[in-house]
PDB file of N, CA and C in Angstrom:
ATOM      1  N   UNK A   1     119.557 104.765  99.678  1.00  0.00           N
ATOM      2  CA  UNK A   1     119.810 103.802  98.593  1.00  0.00           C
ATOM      3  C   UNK A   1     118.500 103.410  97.923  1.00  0.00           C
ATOM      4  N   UNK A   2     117.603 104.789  97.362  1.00  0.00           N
ATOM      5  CA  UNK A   2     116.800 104.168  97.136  1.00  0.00           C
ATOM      6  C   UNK A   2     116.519 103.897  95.584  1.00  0.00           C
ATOM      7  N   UNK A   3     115.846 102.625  95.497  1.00  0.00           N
ATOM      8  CA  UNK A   3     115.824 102.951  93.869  1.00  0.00           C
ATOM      9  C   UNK A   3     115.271 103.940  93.088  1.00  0.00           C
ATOM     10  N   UNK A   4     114.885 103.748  92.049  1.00  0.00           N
ATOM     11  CA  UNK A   4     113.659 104.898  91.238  1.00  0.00           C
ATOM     12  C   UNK A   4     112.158 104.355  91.377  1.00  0.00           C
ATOM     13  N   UNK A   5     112.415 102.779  91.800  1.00  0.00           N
ATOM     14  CA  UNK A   5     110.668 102.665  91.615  1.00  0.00           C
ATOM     15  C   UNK A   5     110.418 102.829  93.049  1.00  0.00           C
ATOM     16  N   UNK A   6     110.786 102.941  93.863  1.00  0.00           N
ATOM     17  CA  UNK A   6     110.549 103.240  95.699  1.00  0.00           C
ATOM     18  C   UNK A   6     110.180 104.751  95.447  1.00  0.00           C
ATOM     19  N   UNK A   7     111.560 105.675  94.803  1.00  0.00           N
ATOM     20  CA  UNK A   7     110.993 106.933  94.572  1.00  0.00           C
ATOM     21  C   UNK A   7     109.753 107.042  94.152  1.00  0.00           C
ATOM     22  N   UNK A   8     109.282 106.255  92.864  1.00  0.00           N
ATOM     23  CA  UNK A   8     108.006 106.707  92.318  1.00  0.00           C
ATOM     24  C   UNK A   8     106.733 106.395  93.215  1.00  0.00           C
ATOM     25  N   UNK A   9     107.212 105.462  94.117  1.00  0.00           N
ATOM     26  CA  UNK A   9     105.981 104.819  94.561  1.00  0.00           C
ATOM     27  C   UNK A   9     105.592 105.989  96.177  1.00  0.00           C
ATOM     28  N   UNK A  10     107.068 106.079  96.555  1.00  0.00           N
ATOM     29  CA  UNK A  10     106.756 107.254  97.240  1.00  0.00           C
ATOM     30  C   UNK A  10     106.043 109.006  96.936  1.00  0.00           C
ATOM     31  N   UNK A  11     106.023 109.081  95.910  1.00  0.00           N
ATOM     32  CA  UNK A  11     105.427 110.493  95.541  1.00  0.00           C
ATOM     33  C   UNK A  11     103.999 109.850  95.210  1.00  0.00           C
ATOM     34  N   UNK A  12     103.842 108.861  94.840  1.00  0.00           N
ATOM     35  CA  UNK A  12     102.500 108.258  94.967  1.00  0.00           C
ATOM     36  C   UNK A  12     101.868 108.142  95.809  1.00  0.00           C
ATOM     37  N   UNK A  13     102.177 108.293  97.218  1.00  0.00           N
ATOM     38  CA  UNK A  13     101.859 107.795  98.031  1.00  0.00           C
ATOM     39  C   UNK A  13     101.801 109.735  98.638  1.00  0.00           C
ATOM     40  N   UNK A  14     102.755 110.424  98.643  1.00  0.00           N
ATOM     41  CA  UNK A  14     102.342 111.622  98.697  1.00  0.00           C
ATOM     42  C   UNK A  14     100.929 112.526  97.611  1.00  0.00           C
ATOM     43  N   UNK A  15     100.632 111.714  96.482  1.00  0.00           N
ATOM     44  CA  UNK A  15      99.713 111.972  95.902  1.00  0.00           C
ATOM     45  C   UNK A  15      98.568 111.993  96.818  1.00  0.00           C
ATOM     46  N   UNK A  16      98.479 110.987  97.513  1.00  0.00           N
ATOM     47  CA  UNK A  16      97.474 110.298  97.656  1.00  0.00           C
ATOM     48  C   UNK A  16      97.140 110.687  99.287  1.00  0.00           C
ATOM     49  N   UNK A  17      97.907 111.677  99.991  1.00  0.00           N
ATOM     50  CA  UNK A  17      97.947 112.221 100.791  1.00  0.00           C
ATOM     51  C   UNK A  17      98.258 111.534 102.354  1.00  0.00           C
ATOM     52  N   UNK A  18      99.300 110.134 101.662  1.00  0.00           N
ATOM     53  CA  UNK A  18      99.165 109.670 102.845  1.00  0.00           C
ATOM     54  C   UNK A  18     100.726 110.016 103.912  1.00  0.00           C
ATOM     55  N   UNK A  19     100.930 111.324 103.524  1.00  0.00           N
ATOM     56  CA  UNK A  19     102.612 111.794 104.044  1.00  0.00           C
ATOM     57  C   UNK A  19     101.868 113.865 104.248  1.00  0.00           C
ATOM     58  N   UNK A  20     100.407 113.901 104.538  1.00  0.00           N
ATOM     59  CA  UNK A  20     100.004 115.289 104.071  1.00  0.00           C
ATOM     60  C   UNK A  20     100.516 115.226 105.284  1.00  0.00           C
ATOM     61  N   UNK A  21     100.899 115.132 106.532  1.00  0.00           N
ATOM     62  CA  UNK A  21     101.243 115.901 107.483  1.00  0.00           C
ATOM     63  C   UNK A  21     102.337 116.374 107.604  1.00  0.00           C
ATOM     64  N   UNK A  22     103.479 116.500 106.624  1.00  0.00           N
ATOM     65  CA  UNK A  22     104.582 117.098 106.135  1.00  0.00           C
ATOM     66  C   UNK A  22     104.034 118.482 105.941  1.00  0.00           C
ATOM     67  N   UNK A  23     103.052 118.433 105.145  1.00  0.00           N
ATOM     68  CA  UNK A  23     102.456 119.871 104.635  1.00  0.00           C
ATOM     69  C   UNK A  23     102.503 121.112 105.854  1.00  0.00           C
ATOM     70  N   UNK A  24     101.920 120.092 107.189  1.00  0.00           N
ATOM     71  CA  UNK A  24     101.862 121.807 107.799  1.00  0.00           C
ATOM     72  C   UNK A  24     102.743 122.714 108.248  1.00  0.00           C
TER      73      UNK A  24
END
């Protein structure tokens, strides 16, 4: 249930590499 600004703030937050351990 998330909104759009949680979305945005989440890919922001993947910007910013703080979710990089998904990457490996």
């Amino acid at each position: 249930m998330n909104t759009q600004q949680e979305i945005l703030e989440a890919m922001n937050d993947l910007d910013q590499g703080k979710f990089g351990y998904l990457e490996d």
